[in-house]
Protein backbone atom coordinates (compact mmCIF):
# COMPACT_ATOMS: atom_id res chain seq x y z
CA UNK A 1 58.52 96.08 -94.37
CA UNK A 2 58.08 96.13 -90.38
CA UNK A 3 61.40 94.30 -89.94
CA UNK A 4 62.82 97.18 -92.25
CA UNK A 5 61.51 99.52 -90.14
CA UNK A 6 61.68 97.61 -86.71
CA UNK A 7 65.44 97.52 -88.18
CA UNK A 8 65.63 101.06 -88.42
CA UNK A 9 64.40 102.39 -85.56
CA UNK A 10 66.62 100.06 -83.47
CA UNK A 11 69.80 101.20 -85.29
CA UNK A 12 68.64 104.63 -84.82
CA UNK A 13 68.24 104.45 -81.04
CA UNK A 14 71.40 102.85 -80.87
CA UNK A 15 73.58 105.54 -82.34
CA UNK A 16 71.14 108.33 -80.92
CA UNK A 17 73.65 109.29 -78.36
CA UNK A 18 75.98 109.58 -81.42
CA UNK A 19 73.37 112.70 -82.09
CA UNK A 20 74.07 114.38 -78.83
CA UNK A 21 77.67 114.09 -79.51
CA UNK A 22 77.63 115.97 -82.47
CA UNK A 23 74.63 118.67 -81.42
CA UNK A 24 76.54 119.51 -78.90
CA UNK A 25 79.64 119.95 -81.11
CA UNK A 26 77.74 121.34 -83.14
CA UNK A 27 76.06 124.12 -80.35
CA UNK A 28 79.62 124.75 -79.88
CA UNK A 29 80.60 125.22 -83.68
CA UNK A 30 77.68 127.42 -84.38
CA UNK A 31 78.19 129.77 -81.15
CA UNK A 32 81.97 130.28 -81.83
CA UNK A 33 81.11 131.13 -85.35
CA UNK A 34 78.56 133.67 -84.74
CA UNK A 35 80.27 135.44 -81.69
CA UNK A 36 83.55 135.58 -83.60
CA UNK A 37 81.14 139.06 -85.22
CA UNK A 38 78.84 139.28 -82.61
CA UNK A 39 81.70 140.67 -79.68
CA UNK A 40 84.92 142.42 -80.64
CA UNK A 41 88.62 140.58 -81.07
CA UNK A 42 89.50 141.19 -77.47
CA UNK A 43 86.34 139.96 -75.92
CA UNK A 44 86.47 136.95 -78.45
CA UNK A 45 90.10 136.07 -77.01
CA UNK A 46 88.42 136.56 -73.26
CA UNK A 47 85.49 134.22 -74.27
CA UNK A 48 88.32 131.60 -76.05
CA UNK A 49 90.02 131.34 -72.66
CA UNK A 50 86.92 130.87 -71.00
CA UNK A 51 85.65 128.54 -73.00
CA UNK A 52 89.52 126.59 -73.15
CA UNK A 53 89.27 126.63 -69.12
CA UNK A 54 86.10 124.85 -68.65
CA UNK A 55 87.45 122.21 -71.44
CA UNK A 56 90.13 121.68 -69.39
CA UNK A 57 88.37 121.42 -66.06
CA UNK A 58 85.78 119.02 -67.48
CA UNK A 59 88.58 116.67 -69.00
CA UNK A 60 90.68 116.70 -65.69
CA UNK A 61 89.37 118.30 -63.42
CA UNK A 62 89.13 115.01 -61.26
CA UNK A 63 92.27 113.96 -62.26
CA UNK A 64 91.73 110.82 -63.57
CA UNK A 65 89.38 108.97 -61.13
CA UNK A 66 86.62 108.63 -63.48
CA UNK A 67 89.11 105.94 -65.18
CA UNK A 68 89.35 104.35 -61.80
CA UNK A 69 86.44 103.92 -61.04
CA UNK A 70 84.93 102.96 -64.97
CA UNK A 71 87.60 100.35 -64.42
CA UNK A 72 86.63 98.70 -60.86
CA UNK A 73 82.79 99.74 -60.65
CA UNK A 74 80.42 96.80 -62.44
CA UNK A 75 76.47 97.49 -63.23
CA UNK A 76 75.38 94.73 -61.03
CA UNK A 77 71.81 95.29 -63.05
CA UNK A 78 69.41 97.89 -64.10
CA UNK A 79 70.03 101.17 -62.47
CA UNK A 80 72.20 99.30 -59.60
CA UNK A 81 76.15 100.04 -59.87
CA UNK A 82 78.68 98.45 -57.37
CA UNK A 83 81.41 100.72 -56.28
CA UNK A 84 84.32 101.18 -53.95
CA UNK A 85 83.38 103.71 -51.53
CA UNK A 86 86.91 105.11 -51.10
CA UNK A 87 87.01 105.65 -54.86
CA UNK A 88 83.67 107.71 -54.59
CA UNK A 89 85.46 109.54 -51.35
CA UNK A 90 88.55 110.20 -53.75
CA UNK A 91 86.33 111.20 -56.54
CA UNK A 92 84.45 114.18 -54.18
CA UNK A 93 87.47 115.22 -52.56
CA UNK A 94 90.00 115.67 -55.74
CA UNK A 95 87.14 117.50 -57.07
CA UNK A 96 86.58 119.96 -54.30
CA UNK A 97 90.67 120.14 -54.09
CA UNK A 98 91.30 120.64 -57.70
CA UNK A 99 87.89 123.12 -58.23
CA UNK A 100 89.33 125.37 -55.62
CA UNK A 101 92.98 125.42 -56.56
CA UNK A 102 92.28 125.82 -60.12
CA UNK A 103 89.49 128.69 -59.51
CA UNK A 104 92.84 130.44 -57.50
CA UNK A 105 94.93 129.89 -60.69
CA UNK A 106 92.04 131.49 -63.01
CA UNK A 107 91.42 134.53 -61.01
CA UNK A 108 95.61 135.39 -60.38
CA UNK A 109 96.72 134.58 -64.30
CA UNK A 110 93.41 135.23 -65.91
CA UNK A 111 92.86 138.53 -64.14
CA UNK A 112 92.01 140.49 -67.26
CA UNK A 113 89.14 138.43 -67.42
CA UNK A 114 86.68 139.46 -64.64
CA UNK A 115 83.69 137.24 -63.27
CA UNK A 116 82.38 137.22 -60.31
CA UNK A 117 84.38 135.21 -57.51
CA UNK A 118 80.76 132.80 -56.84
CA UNK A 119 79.84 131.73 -60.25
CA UNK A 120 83.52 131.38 -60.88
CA UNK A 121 84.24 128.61 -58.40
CA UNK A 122 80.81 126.64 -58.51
CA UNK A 123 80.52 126.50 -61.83
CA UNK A 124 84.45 125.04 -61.68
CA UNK A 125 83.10 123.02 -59.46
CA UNK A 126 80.21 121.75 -61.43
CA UNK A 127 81.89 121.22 -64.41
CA UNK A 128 84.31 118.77 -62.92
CA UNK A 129 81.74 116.94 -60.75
CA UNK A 130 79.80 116.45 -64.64
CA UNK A 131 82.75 114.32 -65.85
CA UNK A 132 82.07 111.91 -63.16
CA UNK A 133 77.90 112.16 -63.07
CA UNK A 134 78.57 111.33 -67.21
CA UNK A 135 80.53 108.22 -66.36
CA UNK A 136 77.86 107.11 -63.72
CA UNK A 137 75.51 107.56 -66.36
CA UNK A 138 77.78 105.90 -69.00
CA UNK A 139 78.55 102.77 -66.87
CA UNK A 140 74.58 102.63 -65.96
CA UNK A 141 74.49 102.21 -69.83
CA UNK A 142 72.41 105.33 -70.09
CA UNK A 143 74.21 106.64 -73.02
CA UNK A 144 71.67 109.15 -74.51
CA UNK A 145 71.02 110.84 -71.06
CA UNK A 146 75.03 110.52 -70.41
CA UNK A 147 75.81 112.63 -73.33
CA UNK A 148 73.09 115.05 -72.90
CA UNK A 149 74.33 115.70 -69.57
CA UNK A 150 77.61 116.23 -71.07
CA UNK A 151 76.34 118.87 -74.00
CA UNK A 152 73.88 120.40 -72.41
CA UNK A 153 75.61 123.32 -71.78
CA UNK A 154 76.84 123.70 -75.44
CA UNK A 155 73.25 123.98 -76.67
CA UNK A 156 72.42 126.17 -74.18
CA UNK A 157 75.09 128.31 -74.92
CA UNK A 158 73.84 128.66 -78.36
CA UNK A 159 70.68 129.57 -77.06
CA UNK A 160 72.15 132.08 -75.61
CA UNK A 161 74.55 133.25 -79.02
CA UNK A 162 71.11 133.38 -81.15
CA UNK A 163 69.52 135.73 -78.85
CA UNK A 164 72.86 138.02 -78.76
CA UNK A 165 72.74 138.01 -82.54
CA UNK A 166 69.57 138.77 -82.82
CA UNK A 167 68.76 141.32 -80.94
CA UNK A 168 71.74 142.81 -81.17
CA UNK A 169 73.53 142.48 -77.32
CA UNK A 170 77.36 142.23 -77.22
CA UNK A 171 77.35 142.25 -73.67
CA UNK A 172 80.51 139.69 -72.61
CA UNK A 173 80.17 139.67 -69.09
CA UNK A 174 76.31 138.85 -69.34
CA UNK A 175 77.69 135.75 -72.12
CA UNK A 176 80.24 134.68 -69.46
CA UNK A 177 77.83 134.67 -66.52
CA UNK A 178 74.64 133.09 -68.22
CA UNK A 179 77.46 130.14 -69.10
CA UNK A 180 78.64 129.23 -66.05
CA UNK A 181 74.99 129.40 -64.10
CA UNK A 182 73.75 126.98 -66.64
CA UNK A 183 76.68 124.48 -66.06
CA UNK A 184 75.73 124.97 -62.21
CA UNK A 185 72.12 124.13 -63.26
CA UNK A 186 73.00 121.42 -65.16
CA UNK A 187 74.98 119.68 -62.21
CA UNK A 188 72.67 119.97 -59.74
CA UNK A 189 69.61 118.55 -61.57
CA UNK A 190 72.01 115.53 -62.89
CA UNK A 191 73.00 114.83 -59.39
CA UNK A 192 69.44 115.00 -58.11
CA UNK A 193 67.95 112.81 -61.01
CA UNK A 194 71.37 110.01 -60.28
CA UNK A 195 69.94 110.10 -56.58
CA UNK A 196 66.88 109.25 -57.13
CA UNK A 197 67.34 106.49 -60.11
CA UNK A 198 70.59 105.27 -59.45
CA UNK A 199 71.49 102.79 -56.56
CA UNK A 200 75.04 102.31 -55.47
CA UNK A 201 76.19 99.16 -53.88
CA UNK A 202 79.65 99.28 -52.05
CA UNK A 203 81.41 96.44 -53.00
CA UNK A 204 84.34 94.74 -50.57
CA UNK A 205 86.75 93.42 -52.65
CA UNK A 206 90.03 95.01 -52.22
CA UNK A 207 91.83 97.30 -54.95
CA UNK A 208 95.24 98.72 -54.74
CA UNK A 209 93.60 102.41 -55.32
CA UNK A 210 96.41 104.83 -55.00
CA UNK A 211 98.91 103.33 -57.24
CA UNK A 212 95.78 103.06 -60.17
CA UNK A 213 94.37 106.76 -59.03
CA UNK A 214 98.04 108.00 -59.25
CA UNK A 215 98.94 105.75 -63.00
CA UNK A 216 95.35 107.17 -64.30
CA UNK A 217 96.34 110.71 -63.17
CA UNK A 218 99.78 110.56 -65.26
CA UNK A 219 97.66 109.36 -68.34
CA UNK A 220 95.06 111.57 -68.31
CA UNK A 221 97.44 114.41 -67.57
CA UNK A 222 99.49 113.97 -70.82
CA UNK A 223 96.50 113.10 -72.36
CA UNK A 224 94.99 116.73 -71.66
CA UNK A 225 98.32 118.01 -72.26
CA UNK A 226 98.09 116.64 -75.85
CA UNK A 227 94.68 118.09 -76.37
CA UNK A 228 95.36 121.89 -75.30
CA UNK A 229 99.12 122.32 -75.36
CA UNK A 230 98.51 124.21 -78.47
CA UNK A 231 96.51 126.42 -77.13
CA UNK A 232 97.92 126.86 -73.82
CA UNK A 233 101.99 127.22 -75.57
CA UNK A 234 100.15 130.13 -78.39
CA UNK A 235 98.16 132.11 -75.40
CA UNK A 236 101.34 132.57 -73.59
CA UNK A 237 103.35 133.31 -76.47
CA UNK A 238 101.03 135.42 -79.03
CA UNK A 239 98.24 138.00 -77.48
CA UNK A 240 95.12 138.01 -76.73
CA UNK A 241 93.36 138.84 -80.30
CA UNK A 242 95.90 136.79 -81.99
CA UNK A 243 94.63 133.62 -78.96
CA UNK A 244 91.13 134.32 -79.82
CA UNK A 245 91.58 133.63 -83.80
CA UNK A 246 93.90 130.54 -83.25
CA UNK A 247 90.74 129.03 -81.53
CA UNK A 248 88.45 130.01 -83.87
CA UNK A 249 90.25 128.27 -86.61
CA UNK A 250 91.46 125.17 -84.92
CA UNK A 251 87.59 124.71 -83.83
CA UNK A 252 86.49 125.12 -87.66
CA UNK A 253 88.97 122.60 -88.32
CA UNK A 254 89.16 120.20 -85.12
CA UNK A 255 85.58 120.16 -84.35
CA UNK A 256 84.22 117.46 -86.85
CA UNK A 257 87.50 115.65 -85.92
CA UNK A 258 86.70 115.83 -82.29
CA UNK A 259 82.90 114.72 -82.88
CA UNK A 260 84.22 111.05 -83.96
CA UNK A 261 86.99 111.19 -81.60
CA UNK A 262 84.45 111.30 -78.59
CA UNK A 263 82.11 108.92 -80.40
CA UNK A 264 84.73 106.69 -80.40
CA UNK A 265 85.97 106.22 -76.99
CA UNK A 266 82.44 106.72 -75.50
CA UNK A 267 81.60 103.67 -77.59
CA UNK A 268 84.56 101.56 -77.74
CA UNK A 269 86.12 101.85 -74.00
CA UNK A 270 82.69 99.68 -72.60
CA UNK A 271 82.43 97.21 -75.84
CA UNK A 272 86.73 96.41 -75.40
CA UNK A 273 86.35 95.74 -71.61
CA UNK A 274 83.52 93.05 -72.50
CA UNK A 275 84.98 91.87 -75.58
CA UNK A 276 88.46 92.51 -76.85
CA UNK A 277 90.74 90.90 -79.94
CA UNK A 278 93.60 92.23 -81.61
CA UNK A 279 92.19 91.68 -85.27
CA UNK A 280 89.32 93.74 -84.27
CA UNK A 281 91.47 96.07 -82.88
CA UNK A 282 94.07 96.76 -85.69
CA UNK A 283 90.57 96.68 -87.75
CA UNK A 284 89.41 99.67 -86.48
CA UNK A 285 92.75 101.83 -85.93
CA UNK A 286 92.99 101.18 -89.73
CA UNK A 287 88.81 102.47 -90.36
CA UNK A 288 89.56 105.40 -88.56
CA UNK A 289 92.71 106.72 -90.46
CA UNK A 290 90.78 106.46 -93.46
CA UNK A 291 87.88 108.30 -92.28
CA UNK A 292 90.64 111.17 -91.13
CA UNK A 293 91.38 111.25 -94.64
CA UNK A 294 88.31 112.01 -96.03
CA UNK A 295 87.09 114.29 -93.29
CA UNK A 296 90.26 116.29 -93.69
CA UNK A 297 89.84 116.34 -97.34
CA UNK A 298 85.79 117.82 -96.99
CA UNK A 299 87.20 120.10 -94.40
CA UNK A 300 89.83 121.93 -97.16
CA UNK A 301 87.26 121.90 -99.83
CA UNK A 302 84.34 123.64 -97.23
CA UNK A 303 87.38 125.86 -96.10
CA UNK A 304 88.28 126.77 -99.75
CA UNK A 305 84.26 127.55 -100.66
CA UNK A 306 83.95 130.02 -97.30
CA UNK A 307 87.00 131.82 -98.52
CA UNK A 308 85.98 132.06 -101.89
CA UNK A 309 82.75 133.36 -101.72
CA UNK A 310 83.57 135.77 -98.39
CA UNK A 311 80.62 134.05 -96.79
CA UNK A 312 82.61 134.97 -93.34
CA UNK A 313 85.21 137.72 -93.14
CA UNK A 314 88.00 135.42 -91.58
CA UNK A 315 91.46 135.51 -93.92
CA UNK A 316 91.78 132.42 -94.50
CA UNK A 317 94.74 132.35 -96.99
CA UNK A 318 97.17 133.89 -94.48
CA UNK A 319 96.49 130.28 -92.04
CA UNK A 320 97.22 128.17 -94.98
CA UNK A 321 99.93 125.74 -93.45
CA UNK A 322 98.23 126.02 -90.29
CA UNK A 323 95.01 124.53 -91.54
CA UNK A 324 96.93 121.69 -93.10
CA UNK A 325 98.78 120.72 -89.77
CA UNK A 326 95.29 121.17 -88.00
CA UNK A 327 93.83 117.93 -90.05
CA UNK A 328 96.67 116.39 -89.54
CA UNK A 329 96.33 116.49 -85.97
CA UNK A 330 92.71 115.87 -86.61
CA UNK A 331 94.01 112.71 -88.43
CA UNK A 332 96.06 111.55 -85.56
CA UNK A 333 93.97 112.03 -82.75
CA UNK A 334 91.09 109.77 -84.02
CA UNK A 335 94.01 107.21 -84.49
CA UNK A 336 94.49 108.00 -81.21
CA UNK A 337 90.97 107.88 -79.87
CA UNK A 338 90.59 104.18 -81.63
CA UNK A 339 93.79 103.21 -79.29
CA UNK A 340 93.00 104.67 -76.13
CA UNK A 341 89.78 102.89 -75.97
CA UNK A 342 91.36 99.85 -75.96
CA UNK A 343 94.47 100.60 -74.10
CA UNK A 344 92.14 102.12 -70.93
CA UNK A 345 89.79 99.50 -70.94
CA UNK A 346 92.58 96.20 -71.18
CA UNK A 347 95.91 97.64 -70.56
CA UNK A 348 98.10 95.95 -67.38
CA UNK A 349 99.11 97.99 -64.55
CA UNK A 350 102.36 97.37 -65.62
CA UNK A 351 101.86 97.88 -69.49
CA UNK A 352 99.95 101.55 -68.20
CA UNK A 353 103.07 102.45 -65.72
CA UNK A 354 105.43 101.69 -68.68
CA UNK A 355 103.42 103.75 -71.29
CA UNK A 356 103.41 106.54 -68.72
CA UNK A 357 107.09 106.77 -68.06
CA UNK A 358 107.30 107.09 -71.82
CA UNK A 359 104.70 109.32 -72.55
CA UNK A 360 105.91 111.72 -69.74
CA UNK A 361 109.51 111.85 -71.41
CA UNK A 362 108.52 112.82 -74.31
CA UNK A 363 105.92 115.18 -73.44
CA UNK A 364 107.87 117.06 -71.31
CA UNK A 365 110.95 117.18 -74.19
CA UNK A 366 108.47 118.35 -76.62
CA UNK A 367 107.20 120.49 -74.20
CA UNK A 368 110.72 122.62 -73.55
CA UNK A 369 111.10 122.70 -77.45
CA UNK A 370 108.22 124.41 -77.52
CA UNK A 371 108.63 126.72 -74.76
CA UNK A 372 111.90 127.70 -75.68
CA UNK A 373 112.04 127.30 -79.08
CA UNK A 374 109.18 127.44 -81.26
CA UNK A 375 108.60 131.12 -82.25
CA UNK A 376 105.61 130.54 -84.99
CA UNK A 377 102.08 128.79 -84.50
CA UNK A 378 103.27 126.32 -87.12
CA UNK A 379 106.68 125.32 -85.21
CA UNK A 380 103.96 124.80 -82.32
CA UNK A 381 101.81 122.53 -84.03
CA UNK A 382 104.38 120.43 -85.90
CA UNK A 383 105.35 119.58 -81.78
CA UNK A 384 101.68 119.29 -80.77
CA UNK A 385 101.23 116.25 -83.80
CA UNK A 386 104.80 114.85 -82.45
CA UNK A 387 103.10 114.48 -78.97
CA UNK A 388 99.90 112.39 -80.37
CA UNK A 389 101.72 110.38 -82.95
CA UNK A 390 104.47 109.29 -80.82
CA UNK A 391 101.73 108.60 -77.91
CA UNK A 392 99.62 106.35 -80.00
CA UNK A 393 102.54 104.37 -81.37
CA UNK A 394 103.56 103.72 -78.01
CA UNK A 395 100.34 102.63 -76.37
CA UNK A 396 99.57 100.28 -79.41
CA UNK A 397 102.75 98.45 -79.23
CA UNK A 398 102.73 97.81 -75.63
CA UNK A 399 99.03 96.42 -75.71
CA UNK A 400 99.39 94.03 -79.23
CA UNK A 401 102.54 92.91 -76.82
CA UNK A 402 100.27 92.06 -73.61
CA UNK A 403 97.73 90.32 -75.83
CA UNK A 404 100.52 88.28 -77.92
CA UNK A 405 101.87 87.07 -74.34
């Protein structure tokens, strides 16, 4: 009975940052479900780009450094990581480079959307200095407090969502505001708490960091691309209203998709760089298919029951085919995730520069095809499961080559 529950507990703590993974999907879920009746269709679209900009910012903001330096930093032992200091240098700068050009680009495209010029570009800021306090965290092995870093600012927005709802306040530019102070919040307590925990050691051995920084950059680059080309190809093409209910479906649909997805590579990337064999490998990408399956399958049915009792006023029916290309790409980005993993943590320079070249072609033909072409959100989603299918096939085959070699 105390082994049981020795057992227990241990596989509990384990998978408890799995738990912060999905609350703060979850926080996320819940908020974009409630304000979708809380503020009207134009604010909603406002909010959607909002919310699509700080994704964005968070995933590349640093423009792929964090891979850099997950790959060539070690935990030497508890609470003691060994880094290059000119990968720490590269780290602060891109971030202060890419904060500032992107808060430029949000405030000359974006102008409908008005926020004051302060909160705008520190909280920019902040979210892309998170993505590389998480990975600190992450390589220290501090997965929980990683991940809670990571979501904190989901569950705070829902905080914040609850008390609109119920007492009754619409007010977007008070949403909007109370957002991005809590993501500045967030960043400075995490860097304060990593300062006083967390030693760094600067290690001497000698790296060839541009040519990795610049390799990581292409690869993270298509990989964002992948993740919000949908959204960025249907809020040029379609309006604002018609923006704001294209991301209120595809997070219905994506978001249980997307809690695995992260699971997966949060987990996987550090247990492939210790340990890594191709039956294991081909293992999992065949696991994670079949869990697509099933996920996509509960999401129809739970789509089916909200539509058929009117438990939310959302016309479902007329986003049929959409919904169906949605799992799909739910499907093939946890194929993906269960690739990528593996493929970041073991892949050759030379494997990674190949993949790149490859990945960039087709991106950007896909790309044009959609620009020009596509005229319907389907059209545009068809493309968007082209880009992630044809990505995954490409970086499995050239890492089961390395390893056969």
């Amino acid at each position: 009975m105390k082994e049981t529950f020795s057992h227990t507990i241990k596989y509990l703590t384990t998978h408890l940052s799995l738990l912060f993974i999905v609350l703060g999907a979850g926080c996320l879920f819940i908020s974009n479900f409630f304000l979708k009746d809380i503020i009207s269709d134009e604010d909603y679209g406002k909010y959607s780009i909002v919310i699509t900009y700080i994704s964005v910012m968070y995933l590349f903001g640093i423009l792929g450094t964090e891979q850099g330096f997950l790959r060539f930093s070690f935990k030497r032992e508890q609470n003691t990581i060994e880094i290059h200091k000119s990968q720490l240098i590269l780290s602060i700068s891109l971030a202060l480079i890419s904060s500032f050009l992107s808060y430029i680009f949000f405030k000359n495209y974006f102008s409908i959307i008005s926020i004051n010029n302060g909160l705008l570009f520190f909280g920019t800021l902040s979210v892309v200095l998170l993505l590389f306090l998480y990975n600190v965290l992450r390589l220290n092995e501090d997965y929980i407090l990683s991940q809670l870093v990571a979501n904190y600012w989901k569950i705070f927005l829902l905080i914040v969502t609850l008390y609109f709802f119920f007492f009754d306040v619409n007010d977007f530019d008070c949403l909007i505001n109370a957002i991005f102070i809590n993501i500045i919040f967030s960043c400075v307590c995490t860097i304060l708490f990593i300062l006083l925990k967390v030693k760094f050691i600067f290690s001497e051995k000698k790296i060839n960091l541009w040519s990795t920084f610049f390799h990581f950059f292409v690869s993270i680059a298509t990989f964002t691309i992948a993740t919000f080309i949908d959204r960025f190809v249907i809020e040029y093409k379609f309006s604002t209203r018609e923006f704001g209910d294209y991301f209120y479906l595809s997070n219905l649909i994506i978001a249980p998709f997307s809690i695995l997805q992260n699971y997966i590579g949060f987990k996987k990337l550090v247990k492939f760089k210790k340990n890594f064999t191709i039956s294991i490998f081909l293992k999992q990408n065949q696991d994670v298919v079949k869990i697509g399956f099933l996920m996509a399958i509960a999401n129809i049915v739970l789509i089916l029951i909200l539509s058929y009792l009117s438990i939310v006023k959302f016309k479902f029916e007329s986003y049929f085919f959409i919904i169906i290309l949605l799992c799909i790409i739910g499907i093939l980005r946890l194929y993906s995730s269960s690739i990528l993993s593996a493929f970041e943590a073991k892949v050759s320079m030379e494997n990674l520069k190949k993949s790149n070249i490859y990945v960039i072609l087709i991106t950007v033909i896909i790309l044009f095809l959609q620009l020009f072409i596509s005229n319907s959100m389907e059209s545009i989603l068809i493309f968007v499961a082209l880009i992630w299918l044809i990505r995954s096939l490409i970086q499995r085959y050239l890492l089961i080559k390395q390893f056969k070699k």
